[in-house]
N, C-alpha and C. Protein backbone atom coordinates (compact mmCIF):
# COMPACT_ATOMS: atom_id res chain seq x y z
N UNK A 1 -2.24 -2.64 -11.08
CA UNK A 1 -3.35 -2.19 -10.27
C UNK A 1 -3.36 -2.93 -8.95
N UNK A 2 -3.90 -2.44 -8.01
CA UNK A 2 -4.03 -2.64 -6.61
C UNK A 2 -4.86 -3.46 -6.72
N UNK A 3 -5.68 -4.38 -5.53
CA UNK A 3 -6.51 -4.40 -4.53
C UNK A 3 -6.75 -4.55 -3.38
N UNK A 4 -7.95 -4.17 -2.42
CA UNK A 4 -8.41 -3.93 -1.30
C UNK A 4 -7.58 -6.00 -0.97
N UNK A 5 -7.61 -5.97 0.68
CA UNK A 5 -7.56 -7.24 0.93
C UNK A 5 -8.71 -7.92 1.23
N UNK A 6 -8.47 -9.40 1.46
CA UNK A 6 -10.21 -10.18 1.09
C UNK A 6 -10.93 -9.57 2.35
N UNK A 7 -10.32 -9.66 3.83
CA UNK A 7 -10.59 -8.91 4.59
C UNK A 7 -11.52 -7.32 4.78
N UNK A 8 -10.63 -6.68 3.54
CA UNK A 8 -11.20 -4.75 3.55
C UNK A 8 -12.84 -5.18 3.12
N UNK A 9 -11.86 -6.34 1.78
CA UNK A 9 -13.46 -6.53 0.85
C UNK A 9 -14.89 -6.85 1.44
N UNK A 10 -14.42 -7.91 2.70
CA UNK A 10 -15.77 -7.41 2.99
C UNK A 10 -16.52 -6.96 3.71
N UNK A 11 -15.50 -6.36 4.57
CA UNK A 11 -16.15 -4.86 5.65
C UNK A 11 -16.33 -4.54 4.08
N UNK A 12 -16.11 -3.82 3.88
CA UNK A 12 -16.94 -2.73 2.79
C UNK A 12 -17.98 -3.11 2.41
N UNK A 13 -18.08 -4.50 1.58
CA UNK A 13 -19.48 -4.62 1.34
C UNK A 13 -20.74 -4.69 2.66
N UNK A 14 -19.83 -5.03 3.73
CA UNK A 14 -20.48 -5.25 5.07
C UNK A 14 -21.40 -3.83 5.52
N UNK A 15 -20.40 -2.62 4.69
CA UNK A 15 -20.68 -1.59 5.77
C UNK A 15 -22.05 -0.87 4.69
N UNK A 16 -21.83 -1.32 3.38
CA UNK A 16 -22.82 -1.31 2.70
C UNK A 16 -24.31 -1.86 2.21
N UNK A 17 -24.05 -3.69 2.52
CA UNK A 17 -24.92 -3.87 2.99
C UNK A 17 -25.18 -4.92 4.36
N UNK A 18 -25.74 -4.38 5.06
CA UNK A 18 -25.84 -5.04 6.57
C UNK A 18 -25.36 -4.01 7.69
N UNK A 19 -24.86 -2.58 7.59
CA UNK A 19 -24.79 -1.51 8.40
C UNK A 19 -23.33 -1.81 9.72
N UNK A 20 -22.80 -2.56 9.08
CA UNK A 20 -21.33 -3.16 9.63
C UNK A 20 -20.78 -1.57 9.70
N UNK A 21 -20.22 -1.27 10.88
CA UNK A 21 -19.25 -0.22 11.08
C UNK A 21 -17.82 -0.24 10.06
N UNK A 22 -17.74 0.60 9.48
CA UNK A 22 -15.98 0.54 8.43
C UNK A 22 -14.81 0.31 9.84
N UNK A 23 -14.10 -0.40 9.09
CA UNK A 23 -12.67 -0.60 9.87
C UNK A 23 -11.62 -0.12 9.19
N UNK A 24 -11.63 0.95 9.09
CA UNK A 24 -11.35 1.88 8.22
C UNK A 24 -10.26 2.75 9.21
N UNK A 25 -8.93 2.33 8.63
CA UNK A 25 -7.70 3.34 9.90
C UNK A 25 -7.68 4.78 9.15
N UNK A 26 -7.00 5.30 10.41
CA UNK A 26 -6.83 6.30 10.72
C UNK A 26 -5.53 6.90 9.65
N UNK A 27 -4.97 5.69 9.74
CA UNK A 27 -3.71 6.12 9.05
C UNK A 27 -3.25 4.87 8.60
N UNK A 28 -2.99 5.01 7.22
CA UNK A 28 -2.27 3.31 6.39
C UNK A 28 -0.59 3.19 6.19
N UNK A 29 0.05 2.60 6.50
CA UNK A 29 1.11 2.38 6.02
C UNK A 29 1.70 1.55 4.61
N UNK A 30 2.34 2.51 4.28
CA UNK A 30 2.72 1.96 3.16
C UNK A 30 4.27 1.15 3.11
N UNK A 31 4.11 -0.06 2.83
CA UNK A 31 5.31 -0.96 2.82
C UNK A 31 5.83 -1.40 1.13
N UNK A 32 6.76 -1.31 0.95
CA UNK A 32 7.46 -2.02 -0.19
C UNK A 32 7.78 -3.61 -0.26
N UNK A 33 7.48 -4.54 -1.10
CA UNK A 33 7.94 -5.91 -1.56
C UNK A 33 8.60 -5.96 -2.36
N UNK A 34 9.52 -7.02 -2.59
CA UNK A 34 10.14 -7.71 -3.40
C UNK A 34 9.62 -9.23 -3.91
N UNK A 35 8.24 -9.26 -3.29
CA UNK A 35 7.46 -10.36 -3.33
C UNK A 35 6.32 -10.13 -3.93
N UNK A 36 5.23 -10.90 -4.90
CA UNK A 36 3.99 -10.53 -5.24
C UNK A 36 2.78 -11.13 -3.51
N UNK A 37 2.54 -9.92 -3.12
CA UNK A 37 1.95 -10.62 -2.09
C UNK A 37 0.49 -11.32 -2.13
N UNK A 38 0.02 -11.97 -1.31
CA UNK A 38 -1.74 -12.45 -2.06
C UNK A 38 -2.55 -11.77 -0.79
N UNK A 39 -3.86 -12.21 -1.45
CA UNK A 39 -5.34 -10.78 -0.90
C UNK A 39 -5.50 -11.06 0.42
N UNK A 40 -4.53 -12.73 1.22
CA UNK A 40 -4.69 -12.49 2.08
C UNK A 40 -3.23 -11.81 3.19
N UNK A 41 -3.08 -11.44 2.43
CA UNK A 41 -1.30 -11.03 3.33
C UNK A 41 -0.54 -11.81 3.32
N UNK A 42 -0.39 -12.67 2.49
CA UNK A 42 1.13 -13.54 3.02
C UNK A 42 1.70 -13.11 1.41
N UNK A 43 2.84 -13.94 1.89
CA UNK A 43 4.45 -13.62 0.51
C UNK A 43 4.60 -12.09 0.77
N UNK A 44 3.97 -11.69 1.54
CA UNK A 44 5.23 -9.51 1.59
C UNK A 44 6.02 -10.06 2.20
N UNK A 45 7.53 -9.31 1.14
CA UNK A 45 8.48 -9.39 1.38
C UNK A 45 9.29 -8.09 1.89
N UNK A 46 8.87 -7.52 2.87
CA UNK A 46 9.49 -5.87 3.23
C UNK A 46 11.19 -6.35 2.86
N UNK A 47 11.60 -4.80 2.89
CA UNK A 47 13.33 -5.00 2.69
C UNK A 47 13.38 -4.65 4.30
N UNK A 48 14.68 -5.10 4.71
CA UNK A 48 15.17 -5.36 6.16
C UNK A 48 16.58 -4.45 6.48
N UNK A 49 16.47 -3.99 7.37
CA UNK A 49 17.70 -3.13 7.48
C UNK A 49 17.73 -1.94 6.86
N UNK A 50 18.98 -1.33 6.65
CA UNK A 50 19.44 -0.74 5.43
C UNK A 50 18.80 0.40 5.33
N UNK A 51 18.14 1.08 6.73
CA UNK A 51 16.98 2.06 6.71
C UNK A 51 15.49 1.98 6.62
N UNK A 52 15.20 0.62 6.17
CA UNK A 52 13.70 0.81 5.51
C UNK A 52 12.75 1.13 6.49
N UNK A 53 11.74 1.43 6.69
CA UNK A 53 10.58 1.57 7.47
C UNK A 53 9.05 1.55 6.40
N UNK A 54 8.44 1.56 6.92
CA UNK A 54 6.87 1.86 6.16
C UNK A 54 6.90 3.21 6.64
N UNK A 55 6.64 4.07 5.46
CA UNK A 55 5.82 4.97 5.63
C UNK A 55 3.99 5.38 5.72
N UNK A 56 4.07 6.28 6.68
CA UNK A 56 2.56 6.48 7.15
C UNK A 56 2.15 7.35 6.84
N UNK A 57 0.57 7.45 6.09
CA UNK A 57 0.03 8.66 5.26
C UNK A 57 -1.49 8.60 5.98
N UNK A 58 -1.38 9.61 6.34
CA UNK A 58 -3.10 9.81 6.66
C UNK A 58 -4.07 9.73 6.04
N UNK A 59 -5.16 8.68 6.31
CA UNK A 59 -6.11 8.52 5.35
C UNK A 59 -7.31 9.74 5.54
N UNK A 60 -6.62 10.45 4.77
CA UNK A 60 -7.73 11.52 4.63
C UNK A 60 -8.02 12.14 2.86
N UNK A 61 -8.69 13.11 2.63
CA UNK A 61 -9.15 13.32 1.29
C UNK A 61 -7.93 14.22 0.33
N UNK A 62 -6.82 14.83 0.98
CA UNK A 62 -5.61 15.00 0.24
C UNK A 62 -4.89 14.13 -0.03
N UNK A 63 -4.50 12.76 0.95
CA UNK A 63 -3.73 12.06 0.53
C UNK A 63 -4.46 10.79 -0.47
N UNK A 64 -5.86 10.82 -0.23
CA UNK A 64 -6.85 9.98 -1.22
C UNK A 64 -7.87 10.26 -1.54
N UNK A 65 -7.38 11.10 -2.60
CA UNK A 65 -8.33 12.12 -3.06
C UNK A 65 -9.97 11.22 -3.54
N UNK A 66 -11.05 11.56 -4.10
CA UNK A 66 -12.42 10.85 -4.00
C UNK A 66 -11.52 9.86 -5.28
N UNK A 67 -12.47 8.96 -5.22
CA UNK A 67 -12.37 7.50 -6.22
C UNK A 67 -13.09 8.11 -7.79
N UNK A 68 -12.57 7.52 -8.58
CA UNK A 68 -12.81 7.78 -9.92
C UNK A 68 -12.79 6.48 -10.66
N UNK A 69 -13.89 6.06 -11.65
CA UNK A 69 -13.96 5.08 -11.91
C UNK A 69 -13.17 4.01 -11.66
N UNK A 70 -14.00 3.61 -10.45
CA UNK A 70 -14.40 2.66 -9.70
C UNK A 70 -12.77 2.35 -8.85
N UNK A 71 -11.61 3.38 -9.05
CA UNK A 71 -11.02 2.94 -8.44
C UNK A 71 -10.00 4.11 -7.25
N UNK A 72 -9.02 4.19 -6.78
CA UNK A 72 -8.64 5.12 -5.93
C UNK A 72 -7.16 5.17 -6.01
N UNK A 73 -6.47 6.33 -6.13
CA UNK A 73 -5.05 6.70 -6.28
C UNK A 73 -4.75 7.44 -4.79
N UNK A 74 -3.10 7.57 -4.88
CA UNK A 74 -2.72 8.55 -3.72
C UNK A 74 -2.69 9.84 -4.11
N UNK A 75 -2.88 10.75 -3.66
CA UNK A 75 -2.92 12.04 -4.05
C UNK A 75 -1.36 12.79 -3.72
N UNK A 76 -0.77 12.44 -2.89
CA UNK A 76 0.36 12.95 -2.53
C UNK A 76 1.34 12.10 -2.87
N UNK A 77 2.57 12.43 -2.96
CA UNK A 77 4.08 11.37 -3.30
C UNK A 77 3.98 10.50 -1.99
N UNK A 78 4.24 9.77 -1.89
CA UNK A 78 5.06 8.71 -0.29
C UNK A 78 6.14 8.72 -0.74
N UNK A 79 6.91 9.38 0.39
CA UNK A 79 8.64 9.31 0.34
C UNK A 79 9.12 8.39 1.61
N UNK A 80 9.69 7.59 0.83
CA UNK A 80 10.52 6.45 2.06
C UNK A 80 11.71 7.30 2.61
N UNK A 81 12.44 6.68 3.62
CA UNK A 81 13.67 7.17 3.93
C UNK A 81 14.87 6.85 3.55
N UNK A 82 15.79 7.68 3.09
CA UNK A 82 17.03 7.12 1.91
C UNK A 82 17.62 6.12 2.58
N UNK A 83 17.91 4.96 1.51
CA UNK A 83 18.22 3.64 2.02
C UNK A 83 19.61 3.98 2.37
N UNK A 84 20.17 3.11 3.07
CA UNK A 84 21.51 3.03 3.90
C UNK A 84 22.01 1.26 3.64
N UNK A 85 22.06 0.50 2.93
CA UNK A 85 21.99 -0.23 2.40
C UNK A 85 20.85 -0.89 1.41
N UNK A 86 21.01 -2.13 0.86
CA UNK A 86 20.41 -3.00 0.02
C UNK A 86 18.87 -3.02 0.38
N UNK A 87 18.38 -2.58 -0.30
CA UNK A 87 16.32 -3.17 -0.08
C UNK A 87 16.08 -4.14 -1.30
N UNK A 88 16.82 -4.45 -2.63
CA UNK A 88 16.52 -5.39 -3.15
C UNK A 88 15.80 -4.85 -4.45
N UNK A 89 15.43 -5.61 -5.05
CA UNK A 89 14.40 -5.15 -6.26
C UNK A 89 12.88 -5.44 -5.81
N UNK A 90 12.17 -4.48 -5.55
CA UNK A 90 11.02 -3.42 -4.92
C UNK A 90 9.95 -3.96 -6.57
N UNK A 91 8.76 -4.77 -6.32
CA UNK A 91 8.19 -4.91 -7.22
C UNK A 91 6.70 -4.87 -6.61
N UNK A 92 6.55 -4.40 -5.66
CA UNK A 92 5.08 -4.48 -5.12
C UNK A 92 5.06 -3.56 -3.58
N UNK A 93 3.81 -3.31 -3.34
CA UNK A 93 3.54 -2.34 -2.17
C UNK A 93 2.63 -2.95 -1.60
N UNK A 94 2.48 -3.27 -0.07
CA UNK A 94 1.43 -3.60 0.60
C UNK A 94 0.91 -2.37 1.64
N UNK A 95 -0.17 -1.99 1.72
CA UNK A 95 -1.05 -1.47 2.98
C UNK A 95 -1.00 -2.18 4.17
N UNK A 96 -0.81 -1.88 5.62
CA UNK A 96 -1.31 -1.98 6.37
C UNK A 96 -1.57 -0.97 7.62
N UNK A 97 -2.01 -1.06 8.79
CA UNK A 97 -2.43 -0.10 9.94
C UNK A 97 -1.98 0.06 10.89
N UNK A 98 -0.12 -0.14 10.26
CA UNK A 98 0.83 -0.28 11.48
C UNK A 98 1.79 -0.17 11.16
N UNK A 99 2.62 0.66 11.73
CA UNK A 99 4.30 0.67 10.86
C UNK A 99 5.09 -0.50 11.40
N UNK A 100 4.61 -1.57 12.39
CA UNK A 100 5.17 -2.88 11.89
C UNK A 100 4.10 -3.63 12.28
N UNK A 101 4.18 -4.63 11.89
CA UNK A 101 2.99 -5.75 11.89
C UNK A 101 2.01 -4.94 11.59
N UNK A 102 0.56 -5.37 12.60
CA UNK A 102 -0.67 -4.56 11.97
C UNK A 102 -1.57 -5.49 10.82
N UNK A 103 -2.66 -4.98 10.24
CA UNK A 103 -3.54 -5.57 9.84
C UNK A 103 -3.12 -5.26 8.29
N UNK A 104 -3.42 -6.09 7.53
CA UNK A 104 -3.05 -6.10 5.87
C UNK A 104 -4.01 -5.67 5.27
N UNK A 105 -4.23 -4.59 4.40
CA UNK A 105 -4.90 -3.95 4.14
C UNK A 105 -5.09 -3.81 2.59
N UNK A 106 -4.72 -4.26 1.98
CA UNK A 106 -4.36 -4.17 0.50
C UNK A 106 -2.75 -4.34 -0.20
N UNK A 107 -2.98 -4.18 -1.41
CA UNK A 107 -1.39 -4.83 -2.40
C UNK A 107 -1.78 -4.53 -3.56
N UNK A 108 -0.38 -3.92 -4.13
CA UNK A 108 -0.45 -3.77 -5.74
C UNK A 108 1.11 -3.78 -6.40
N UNK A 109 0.55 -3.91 -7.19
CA UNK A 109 2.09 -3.97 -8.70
C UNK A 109 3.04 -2.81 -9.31
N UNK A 110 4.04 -2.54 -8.67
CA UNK A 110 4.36 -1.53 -9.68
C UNK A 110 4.66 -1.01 -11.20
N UNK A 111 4.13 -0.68 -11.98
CA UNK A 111 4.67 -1.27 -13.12
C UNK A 111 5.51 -1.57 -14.09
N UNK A 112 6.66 -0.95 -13.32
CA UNK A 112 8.15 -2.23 -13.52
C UNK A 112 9.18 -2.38 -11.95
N UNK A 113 9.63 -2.72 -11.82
CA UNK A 113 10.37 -3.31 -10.50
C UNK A 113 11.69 -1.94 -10.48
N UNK A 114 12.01 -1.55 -9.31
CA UNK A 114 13.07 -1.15 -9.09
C UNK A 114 13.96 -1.51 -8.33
N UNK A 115 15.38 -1.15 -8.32
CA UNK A 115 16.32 -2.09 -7.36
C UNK A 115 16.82 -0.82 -6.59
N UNK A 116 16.65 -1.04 -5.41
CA UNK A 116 17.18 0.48 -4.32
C UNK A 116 17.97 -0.41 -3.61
N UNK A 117 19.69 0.71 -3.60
CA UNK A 117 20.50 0.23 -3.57
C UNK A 117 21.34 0.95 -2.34
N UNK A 118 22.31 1.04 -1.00
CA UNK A 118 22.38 2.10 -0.19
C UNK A 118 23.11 3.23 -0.86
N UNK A 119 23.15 4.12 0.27
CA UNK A 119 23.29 5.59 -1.01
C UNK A 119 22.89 6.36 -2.02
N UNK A 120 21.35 5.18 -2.43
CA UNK A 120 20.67 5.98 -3.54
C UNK A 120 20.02 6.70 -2.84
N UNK A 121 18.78 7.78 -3.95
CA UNK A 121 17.97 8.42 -3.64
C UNK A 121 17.03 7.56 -2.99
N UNK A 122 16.14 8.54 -1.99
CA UNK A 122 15.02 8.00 -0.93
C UNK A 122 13.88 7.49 -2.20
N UNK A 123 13.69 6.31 -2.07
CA UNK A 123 12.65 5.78 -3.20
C UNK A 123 10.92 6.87 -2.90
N UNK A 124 10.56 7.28 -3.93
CA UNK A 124 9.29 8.00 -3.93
C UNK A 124 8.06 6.95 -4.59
N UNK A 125 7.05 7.19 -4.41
CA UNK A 125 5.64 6.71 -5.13
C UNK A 125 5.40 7.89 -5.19
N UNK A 126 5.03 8.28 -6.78
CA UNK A 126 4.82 9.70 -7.29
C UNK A 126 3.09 9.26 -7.04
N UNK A 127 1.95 10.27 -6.95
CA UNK A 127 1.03 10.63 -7.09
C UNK A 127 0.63 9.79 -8.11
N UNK A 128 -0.96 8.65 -7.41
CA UNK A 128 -1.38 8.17 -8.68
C UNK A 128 -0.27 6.97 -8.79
N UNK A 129 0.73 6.53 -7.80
CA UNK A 129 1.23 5.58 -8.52
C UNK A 129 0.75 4.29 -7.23
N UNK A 130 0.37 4.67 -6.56
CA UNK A 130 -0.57 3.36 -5.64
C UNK A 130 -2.24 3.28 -6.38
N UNK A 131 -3.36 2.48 -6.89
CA UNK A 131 -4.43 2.62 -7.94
C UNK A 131 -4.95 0.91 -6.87
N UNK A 132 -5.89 1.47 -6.61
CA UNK A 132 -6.36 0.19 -5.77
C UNK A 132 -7.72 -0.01 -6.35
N UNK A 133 -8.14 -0.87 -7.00
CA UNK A 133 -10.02 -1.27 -7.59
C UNK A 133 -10.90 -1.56 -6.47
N UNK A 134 -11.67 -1.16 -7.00
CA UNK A 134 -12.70 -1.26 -6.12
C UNK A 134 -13.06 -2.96 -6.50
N UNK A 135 -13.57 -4.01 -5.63
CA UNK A 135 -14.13 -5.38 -5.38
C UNK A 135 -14.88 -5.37 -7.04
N UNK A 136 -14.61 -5.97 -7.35
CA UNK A 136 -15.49 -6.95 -8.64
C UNK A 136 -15.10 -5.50 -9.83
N UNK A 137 -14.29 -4.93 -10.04
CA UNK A 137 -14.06 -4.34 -11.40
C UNK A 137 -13.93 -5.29 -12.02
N UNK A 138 -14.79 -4.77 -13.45
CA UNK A 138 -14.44 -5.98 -14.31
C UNK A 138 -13.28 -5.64 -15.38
């Protein structure tokens, strides 16, 4: 399972209580790790070279569809671009609001690691496989 970063966490509660404007992008990028990253952005380990980029999905209600107990999936696949060398073994995904650098936006686990290798297939996140909780699930 995902979560928001300590950051999202508390604009949100901000925008809920205290009338704080959402900082809420337009569009999130999705990055791959080989690192478990923490809530405040450090340890992502993107893969380098070899093709990789973050892909960018519009945050809108097809690609994240409404929240369902208490938490939120992608609605659409994210397709990376077929690697052209080594990205490593891929065990985590970070959010952020920039296809490089940019603001950290969340992180989650996949639930088992894959190793994308060049010449393989373009790595996918099937639907439902990014699951981010909402702050204090218990």
């Amino acid at each position: 399972m995902g979560r928001l970063s300590d950051a999202d966490s508390n604009n949100m509660l901000d925008t809920r209580f205290g009338g704080v404007a959402s900082n809420a992008p337009a569009t999130y990028y999705v990055a791959l790790s080989t690192t478990e990253p923490t809530n405040t952005g450090g340890n992502v380990t993107e893969p380098v070279g070899g093709g990789y980029a973050r892909v960018a999905v519009a945050n809108n209600a097809t690609n994240w569809p409404a929240a369902s107990a208490r938490s939120k999936s992608n609605g659409t696949p994210i397709t990376f671009a077929t690697p052209t060398g080594s990205w490593g073994t891929v065990t985590h995904y970070a959010l952020y609001d920039a296809a490089t650098g940019g603001t950290f936006r969340g992180w989650g686990r996949f639930a088992s690691g894959f190793t994308i290798g060049a010449g393989g297939s373009a790595p996918v996140i099937p639907i439902g496989g990014i699951v981010i909780e909402a702050p204090g699930t218990p």
